[in-house]
C-alpha atoms as a PDB file:
ATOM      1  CA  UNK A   1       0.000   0.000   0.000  1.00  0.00           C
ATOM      2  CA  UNK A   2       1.347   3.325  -0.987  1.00  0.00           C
ATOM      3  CA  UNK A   3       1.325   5.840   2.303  1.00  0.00           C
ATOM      4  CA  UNK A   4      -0.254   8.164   0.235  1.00  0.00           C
ATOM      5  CA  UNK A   5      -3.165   6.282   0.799  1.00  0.00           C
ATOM      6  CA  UNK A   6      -3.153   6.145   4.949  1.00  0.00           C
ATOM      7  CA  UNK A   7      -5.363   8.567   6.394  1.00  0.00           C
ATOM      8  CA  UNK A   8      -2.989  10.459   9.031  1.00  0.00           C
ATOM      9  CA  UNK A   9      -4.220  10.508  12.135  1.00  0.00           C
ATOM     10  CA  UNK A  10      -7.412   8.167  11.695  1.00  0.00           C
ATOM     11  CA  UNK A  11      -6.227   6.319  14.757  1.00  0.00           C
ATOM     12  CA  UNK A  12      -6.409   8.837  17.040  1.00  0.00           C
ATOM     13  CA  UNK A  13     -10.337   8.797  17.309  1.00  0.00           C
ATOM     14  CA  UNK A  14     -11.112   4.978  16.437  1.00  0.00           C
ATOM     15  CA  UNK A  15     -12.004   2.674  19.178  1.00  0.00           C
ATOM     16  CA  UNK A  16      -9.319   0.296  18.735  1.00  0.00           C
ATOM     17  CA  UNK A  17     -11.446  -3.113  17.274  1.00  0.00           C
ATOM     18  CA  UNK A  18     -10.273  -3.047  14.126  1.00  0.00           C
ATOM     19  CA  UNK A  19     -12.286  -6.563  13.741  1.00  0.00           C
ATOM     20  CA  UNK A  20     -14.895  -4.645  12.979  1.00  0.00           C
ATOM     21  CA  UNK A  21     -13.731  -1.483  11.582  1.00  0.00           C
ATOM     22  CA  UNK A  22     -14.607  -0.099   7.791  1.00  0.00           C
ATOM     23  CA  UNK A  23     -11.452   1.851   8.049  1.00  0.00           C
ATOM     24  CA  UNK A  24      -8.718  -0.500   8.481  1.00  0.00           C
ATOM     25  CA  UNK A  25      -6.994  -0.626   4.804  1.00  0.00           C
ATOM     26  CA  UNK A  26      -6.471   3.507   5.414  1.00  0.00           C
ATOM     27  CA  UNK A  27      -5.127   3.055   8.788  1.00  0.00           C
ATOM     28  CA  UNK A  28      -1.141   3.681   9.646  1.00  0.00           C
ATOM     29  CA  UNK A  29      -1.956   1.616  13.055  1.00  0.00           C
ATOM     30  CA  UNK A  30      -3.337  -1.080  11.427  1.00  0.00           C
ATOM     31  CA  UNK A  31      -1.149  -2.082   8.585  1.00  0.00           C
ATOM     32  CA  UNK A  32       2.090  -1.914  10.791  1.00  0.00           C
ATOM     33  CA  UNK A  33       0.168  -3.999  13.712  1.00  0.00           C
ATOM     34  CA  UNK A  34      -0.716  -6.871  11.263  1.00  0.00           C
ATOM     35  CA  UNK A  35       2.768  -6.805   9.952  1.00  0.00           C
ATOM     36  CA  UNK A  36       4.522  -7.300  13.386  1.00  0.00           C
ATOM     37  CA  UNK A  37       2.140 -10.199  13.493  1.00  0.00           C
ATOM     38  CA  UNK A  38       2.445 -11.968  10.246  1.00  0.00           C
ATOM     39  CA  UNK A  39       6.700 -11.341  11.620  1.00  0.00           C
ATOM     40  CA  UNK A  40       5.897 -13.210  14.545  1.00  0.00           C
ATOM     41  CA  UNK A  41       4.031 -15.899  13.331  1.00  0.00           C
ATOM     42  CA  UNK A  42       6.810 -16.617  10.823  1.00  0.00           C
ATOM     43  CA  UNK A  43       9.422 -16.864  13.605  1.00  0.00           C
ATOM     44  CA  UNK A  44       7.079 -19.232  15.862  1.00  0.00           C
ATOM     45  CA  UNK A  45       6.442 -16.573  18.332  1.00  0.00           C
ATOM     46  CA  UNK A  46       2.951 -16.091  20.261  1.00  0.00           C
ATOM     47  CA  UNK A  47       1.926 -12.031  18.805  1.00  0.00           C
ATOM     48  CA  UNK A  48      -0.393 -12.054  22.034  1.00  0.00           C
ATOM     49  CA  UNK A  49       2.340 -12.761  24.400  1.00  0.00           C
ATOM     50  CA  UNK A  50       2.921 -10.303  27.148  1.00  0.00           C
ATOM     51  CA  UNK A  51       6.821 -10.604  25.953  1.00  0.00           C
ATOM     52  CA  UNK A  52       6.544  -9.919  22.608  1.00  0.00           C
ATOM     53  CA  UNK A  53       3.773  -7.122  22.650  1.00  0.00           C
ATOM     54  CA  UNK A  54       6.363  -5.456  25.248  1.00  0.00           C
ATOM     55  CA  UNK A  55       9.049  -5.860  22.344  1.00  0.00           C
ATOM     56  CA  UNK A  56       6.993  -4.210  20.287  1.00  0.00           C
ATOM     57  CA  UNK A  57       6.222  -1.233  22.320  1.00  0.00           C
ATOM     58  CA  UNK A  58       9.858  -0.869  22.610  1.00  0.00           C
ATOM     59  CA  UNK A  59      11.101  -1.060  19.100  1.00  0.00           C
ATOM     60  CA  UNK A  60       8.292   1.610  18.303  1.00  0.00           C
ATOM     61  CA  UNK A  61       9.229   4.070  21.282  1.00  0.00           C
ATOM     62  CA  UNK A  62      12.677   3.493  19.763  1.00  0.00           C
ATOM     63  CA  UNK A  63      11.452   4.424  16.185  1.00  0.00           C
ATOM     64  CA  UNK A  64       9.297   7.235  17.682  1.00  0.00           C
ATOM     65  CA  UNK A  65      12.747   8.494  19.380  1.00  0.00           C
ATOM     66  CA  UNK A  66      14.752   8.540  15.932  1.00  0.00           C
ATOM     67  CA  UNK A  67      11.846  10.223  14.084  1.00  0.00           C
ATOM     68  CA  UNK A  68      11.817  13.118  16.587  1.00  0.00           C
ATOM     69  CA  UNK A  69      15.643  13.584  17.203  1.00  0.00           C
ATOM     70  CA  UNK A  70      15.858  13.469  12.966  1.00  0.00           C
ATOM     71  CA  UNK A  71      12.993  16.457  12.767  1.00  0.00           C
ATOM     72  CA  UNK A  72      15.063  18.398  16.022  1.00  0.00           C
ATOM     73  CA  UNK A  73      18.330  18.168  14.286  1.00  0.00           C
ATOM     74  CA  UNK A  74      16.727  19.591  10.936  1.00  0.00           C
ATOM     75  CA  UNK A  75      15.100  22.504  12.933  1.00  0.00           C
ATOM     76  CA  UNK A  76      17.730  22.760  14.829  1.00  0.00           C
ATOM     77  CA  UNK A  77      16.412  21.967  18.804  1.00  0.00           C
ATOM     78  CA  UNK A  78      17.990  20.328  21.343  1.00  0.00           C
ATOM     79  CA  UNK A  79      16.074  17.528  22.827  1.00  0.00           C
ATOM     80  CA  UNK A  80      18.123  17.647  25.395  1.00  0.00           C
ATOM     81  CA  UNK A  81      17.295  20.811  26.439  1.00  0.00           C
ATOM     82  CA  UNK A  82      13.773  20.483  26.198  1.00  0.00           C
ATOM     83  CA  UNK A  83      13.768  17.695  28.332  1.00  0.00           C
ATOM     84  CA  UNK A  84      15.758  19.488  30.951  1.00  0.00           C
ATOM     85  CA  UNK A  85      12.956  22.622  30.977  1.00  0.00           C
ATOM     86  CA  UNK A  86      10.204  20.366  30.731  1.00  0.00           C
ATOM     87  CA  UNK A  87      11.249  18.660  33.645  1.00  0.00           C
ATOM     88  CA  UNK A  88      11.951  21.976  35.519  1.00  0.00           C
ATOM     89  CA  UNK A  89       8.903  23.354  34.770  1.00  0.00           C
ATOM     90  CA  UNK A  90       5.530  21.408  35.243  1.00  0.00           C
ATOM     91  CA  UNK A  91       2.999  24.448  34.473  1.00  0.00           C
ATOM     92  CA  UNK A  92       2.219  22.452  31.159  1.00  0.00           C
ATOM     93  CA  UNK A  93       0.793  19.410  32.525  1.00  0.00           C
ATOM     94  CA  UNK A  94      -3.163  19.647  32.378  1.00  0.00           C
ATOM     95  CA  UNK A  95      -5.489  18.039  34.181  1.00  0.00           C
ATOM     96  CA  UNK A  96      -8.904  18.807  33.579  1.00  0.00           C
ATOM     97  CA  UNK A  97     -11.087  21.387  35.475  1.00  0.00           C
ATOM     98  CA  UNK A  98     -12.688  20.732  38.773  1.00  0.00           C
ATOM     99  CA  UNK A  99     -16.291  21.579  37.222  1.00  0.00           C
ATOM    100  CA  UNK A 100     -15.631  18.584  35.042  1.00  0.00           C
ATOM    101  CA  UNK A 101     -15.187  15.671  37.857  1.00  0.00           C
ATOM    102  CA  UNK A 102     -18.828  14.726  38.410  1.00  0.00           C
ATOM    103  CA  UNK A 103     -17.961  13.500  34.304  1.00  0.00           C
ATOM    104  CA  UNK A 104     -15.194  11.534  35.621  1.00  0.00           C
ATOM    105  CA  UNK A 105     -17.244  10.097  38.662  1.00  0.00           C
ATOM    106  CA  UNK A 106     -19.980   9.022  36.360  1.00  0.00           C
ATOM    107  CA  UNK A 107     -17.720   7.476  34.213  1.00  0.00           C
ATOM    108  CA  UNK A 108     -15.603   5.351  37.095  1.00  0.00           C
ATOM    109  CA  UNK A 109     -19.189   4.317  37.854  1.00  0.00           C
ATOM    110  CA  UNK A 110     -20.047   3.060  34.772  1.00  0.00           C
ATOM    111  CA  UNK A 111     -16.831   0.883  34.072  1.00  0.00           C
ATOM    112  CA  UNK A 112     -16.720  -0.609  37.569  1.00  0.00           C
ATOM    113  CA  UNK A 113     -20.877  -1.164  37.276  1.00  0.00           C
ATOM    114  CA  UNK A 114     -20.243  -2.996  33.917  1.00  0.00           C
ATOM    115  CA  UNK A 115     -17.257  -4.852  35.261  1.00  0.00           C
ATOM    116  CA  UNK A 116     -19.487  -6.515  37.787  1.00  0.00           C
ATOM    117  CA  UNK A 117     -22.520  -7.248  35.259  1.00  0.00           C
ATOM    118  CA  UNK A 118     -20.129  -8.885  32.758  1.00  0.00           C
ATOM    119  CA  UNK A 119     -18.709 -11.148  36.518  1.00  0.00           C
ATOM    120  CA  UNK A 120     -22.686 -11.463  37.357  1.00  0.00           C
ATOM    121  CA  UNK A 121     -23.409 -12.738  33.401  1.00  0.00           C
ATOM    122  CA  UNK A 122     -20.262 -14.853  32.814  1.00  0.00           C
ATOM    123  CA  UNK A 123     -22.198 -18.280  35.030  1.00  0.00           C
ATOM    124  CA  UNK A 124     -25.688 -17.712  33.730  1.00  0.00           C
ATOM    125  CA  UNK A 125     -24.523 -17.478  29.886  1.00  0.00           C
ATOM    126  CA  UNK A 126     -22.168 -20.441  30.261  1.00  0.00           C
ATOM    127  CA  UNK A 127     -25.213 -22.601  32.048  1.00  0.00           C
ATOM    128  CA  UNK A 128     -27.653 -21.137  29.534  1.00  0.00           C
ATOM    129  CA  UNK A 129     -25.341 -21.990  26.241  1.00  0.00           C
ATOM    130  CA  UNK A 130     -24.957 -25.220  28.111  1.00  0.00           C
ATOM    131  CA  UNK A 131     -28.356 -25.910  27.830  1.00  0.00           C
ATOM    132  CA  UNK A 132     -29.111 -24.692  24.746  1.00  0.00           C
ATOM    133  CA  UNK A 133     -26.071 -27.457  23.418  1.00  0.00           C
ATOM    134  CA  UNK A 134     -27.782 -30.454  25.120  1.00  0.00           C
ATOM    135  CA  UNK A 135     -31.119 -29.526  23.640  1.00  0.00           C
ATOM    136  CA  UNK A 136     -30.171 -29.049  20.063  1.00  0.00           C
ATOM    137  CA  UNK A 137     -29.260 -32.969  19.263  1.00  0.00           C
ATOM    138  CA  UNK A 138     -33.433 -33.605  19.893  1.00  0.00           C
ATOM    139  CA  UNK A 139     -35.184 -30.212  19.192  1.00  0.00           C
ATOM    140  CA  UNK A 140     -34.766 -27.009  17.161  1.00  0.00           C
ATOM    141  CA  UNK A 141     -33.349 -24.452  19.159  1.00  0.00           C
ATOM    142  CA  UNK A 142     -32.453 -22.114  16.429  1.00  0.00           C
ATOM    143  CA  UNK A 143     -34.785 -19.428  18.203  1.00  0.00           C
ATOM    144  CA  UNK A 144     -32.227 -19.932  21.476  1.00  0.00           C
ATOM    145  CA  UNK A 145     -29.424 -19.950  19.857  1.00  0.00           C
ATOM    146  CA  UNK A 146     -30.102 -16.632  17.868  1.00  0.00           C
ATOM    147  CA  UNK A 147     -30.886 -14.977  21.118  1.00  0.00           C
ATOM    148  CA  UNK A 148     -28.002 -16.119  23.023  1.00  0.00           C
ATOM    149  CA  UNK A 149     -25.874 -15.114  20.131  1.00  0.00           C
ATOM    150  CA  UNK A 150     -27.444 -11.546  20.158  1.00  0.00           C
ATOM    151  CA  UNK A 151     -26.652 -12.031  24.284  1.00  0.00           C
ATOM    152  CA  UNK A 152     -22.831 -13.002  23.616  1.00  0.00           C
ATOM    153  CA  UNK A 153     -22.530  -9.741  21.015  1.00  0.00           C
ATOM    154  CA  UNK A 154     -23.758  -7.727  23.665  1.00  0.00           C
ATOM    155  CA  UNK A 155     -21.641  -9.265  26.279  1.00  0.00           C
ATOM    156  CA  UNK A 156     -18.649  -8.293  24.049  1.00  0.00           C
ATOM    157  CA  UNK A 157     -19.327  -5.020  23.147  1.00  0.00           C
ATOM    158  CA  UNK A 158     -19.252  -3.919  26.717  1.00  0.00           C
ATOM    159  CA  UNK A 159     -16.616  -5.961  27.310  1.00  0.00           C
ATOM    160  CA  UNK A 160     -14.407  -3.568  25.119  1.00  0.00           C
ATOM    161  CA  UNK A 161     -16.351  -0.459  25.171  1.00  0.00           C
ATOM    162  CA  UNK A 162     -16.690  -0.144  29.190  1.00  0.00           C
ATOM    163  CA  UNK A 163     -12.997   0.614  30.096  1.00  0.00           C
ATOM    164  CA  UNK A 164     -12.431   2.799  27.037  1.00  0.00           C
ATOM    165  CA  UNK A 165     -15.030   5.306  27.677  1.00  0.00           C
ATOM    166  CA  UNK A 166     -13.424   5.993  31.288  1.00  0.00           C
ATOM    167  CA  UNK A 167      -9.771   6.597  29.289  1.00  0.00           C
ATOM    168  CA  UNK A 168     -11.075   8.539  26.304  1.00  0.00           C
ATOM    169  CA  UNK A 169     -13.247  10.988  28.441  1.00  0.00           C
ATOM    170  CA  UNK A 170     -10.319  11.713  30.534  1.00  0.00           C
ATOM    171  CA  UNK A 171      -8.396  12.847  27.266  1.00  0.00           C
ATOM    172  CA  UNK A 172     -11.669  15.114  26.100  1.00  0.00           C
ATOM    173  CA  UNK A 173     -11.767  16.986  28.921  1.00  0.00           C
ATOM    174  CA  UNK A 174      -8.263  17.129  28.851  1.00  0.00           C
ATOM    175  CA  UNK A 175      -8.170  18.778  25.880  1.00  0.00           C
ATOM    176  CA  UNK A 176     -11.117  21.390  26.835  1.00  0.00           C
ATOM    177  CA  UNK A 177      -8.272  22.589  29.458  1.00  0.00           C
ATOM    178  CA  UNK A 178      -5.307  22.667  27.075  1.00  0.00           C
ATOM    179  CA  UNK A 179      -7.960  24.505  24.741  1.00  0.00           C
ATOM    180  CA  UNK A 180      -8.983  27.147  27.318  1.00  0.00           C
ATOM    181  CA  UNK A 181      -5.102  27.685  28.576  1.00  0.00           C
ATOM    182  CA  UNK A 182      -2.789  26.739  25.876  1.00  0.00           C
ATOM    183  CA  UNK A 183      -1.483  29.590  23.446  1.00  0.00           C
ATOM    184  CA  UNK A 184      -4.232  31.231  21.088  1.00  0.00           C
ATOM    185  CA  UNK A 185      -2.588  29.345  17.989  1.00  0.00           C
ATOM    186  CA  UNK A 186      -3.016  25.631  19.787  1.00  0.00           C
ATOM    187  CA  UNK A 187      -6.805  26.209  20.739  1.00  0.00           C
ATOM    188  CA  UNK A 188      -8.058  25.034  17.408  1.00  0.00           C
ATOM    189  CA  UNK A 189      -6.039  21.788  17.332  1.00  0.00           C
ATOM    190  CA  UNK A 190      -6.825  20.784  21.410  1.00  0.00           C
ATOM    191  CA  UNK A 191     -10.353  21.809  20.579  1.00  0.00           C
ATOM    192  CA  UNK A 192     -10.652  19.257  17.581  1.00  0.00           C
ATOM    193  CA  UNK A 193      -8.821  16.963  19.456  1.00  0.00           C
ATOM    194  CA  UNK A 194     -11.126  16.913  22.459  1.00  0.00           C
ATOM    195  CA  UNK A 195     -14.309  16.616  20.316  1.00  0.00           C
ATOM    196  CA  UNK A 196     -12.685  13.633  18.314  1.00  0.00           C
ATOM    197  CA  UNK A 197     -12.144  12.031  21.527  1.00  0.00           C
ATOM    198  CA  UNK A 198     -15.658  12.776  23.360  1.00  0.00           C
ATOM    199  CA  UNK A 199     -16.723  11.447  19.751  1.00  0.00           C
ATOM    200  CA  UNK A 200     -15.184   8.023  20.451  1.00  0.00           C
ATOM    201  CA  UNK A 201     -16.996   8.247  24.184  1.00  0.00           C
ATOM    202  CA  UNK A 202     -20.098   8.723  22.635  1.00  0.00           C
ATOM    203  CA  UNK A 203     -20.252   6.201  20.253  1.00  0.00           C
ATOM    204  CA  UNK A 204     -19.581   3.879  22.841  1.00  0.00           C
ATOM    205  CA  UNK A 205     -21.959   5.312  25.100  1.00  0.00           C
ATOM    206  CA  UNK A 206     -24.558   4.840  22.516  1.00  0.00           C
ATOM    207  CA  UNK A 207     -23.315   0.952  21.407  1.00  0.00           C
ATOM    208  CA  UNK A 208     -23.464   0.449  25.484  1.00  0.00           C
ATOM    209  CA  UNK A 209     -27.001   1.511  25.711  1.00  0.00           C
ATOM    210  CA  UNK A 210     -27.939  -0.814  23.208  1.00  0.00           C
ATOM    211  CA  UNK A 211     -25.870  -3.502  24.673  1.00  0.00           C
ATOM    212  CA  UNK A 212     -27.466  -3.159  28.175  1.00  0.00           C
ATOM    213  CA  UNK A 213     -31.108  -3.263  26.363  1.00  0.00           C
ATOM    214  CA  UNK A 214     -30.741  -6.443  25.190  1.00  0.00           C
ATOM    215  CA  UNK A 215     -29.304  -7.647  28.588  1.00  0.00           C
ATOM    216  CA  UNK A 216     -32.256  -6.038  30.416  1.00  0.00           C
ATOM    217  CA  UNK A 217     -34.658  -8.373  28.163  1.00  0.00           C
ATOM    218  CA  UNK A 218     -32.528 -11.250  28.444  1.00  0.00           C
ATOM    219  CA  UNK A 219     -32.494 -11.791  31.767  1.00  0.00           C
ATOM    220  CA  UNK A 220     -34.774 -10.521  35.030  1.00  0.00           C
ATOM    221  CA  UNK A 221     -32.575 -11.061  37.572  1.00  0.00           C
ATOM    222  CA  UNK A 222     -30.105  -8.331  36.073  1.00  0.00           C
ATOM    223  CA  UNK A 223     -32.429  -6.165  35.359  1.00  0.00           C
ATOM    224  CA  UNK A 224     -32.300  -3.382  38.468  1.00  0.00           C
ATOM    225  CA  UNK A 225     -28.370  -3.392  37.948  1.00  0.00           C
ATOM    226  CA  UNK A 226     -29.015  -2.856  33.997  1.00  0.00           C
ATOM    227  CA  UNK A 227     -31.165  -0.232  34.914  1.00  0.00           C
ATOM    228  CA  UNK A 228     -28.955   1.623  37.064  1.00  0.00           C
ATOM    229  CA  UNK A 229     -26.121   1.479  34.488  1.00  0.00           C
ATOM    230  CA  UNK A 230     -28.570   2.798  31.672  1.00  0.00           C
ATOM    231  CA  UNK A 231     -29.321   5.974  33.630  1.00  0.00           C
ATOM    232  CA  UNK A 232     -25.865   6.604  34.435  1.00  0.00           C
ATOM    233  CA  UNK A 233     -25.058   6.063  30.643  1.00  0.00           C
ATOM    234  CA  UNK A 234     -27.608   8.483  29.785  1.00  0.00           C
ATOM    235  CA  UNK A 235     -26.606  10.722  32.482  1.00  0.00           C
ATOM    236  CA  UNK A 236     -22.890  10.672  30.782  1.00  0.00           C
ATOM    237  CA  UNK A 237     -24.067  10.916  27.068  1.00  0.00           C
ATOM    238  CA  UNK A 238     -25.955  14.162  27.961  1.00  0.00           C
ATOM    239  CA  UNK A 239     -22.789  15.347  30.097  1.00  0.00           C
ATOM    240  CA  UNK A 240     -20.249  15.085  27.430  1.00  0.00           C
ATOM    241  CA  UNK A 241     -22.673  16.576  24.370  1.00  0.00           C
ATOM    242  CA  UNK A 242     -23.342  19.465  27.002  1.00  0.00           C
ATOM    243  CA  UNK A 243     -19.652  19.471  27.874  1.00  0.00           C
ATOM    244  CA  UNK A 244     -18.132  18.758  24.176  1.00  0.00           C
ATOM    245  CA  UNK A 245     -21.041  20.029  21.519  1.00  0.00           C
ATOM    246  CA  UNK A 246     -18.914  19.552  18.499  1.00  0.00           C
ATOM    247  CA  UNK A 247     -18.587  15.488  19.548  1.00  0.00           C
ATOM    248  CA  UNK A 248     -21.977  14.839  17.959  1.00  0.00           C
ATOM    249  CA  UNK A 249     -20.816  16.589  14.405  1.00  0.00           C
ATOM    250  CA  UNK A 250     -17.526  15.428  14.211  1.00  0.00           C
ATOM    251  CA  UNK A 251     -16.745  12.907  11.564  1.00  0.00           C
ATOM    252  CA  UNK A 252     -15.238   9.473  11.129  1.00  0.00           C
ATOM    253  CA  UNK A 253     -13.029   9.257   9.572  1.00  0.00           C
ATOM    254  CA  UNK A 254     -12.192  13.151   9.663  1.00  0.00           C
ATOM    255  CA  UNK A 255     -12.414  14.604   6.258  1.00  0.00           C
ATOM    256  CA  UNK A 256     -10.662  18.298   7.109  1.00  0.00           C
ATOM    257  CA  UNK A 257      -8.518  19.494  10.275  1.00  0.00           C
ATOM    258  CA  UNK A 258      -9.399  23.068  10.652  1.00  0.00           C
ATOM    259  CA  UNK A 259      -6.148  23.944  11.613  1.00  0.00           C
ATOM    260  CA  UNK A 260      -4.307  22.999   8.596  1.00  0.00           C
ATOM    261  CA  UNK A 261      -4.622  23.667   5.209  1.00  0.00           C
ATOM    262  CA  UNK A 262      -3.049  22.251   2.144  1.00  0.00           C
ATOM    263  CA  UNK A 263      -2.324  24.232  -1.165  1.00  0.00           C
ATOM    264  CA  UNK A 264      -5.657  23.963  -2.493  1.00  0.00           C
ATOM    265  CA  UNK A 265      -7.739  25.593   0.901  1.00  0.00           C
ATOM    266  CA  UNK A 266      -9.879  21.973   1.078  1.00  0.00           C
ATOM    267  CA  UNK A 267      -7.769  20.925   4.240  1.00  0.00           C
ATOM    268  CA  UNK A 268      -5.989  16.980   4.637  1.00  0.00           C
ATOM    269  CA  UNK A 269      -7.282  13.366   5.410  1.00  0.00           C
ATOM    270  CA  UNK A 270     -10.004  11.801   3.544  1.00  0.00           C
ATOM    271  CA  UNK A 271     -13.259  10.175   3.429  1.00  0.00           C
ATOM    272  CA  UNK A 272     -16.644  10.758   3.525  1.00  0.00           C
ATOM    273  CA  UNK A 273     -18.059  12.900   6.049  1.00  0.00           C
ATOM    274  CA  UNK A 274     -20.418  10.861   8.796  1.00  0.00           C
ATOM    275  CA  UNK A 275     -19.013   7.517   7.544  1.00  0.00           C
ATOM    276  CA  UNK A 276     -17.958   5.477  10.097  1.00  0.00           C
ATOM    277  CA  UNK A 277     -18.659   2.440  12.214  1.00  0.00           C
ATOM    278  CA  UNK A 278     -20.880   3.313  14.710  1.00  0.00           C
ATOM    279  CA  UNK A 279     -22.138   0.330  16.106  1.00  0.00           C
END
């Protein structure tokens, strides 16, 4: 693939399950994650390893490293001396505003409420696909085994969504501080940057919502706890639209960054504006 063709940036407000992602033959992330893989299954070596992924990390910071000391030497900066001022002075480390913790509390809620419905569901949907197993040899259980299937898709999607909301709300608001105090030239970029982030949050807001439906029909006995996590879902979803507006407009993948421009005025990136994987 020619890197022309990699949308830059595209990573920074996906969700991370490329499994199911439309975007994954324009994505930078992508491409050099499969090829690590297809290099490790060639050698023998297990690409899900704690080792290797570790080895990985490393030869990237390491890459990462060379990149930035190549573009310093061409413009002429000392990395060393940044580092040395950076680590004198710790005014530019933002943490977001005070007014914006109730977000943060909702969202710890969430993730530690989902944690223990996905423990709570693990021993009814084993016994349940258990039964629906011994059943099928004498009687058609295709009706079961649609639902449970429907079950098991909701199971996973807040199985990956219900940590990353907590992370990628943290980096909006984040970015609504480095907006508000960061020089007049950065506001534009931290502003996009927040809203692609509370974008990601409330997509999976949204896919969680529909996830803890179908839980809330599948089973009584979870339904007061699935209740309690939709209205603190809905409680966040409002928050962060109030909070971050531009989340519900921005587009995935992003078409334009407002704060660059190429030669032509119409901006970088590609695609089609409101494309995306949303659920």
């Amino acid at each position: 693939m020619s890197k022309n063709e990699f949308i830059d940036g595209i990573h920074n407000y996906c969700d991370r399950w490329c499994e199911h992602c439309d975007y994954t033959r324009v994505c930078r992330v992508f491409y050099d994650t499969e090829k690590d893989r297809r290099r490790h299954e060639r050698r023998g070596e297990d690409p899900a390893s704690l080792d290797i992924a570790m080895k990985d990390v490393g030869r990237n910071l390491a890459k990462a490293h060379r990149l930035l000391a190549r573009f310093a030497k061409r413009e002429g900066v000392s990395l060393d001396d940044l580092a040395k001022e950076g680590a004198a002075d710790r005014s530019w480390r933002v943490r977001p505003k005070r007014q914006d913790r109730p977000l943060i509390k909702q969202a710890d809620k969430l993730m530690l409420g989902c944690r223990d419905l996905l423990d709570a569901m693990r021993p009814q949907f084993g016994d349940e696909a258990d039964g629906v197993n011994q059943r099928a040899g004498f009687m058609d259980v295709s009706g079961e085994a649609d639902s449970l299937n429907r079950v098991r898709g909701a199971f996973e999607m807040i199985c990956w969504d219900h940590m990353l909301i907590a992370v990628k709300l943290r980096r909006a608001l984040e970015g609504v501080a480095e907006a508000e105090q960061d020089d007049e030239d950065m506001r534009d970029l931290h502003a996009y940057d927040s809203a692609g982030s509370a974008a990601v949050v409330r997509r999976s807001l949204q896919r969680t919502q529909a996830a803890l439906q179908i839980i809330y029909d599948w089973d009584e006995t979870l339904r007061d706890r699935v209740i309690d996590l939709l209205v603190t879902a809905e409680r966040l979803l409002r928050g962060i639209e109030s909070r971050i507006p531009d989340c519900a407009t921005f587009t995935f993948p992003p078409p334009v960054r407002p704060w660059l421009e190429d030669e032509e005025g119409e901006g970088e990136g590609g695609g089609e504006p409101g494309r995306g994987r949303l659920n």
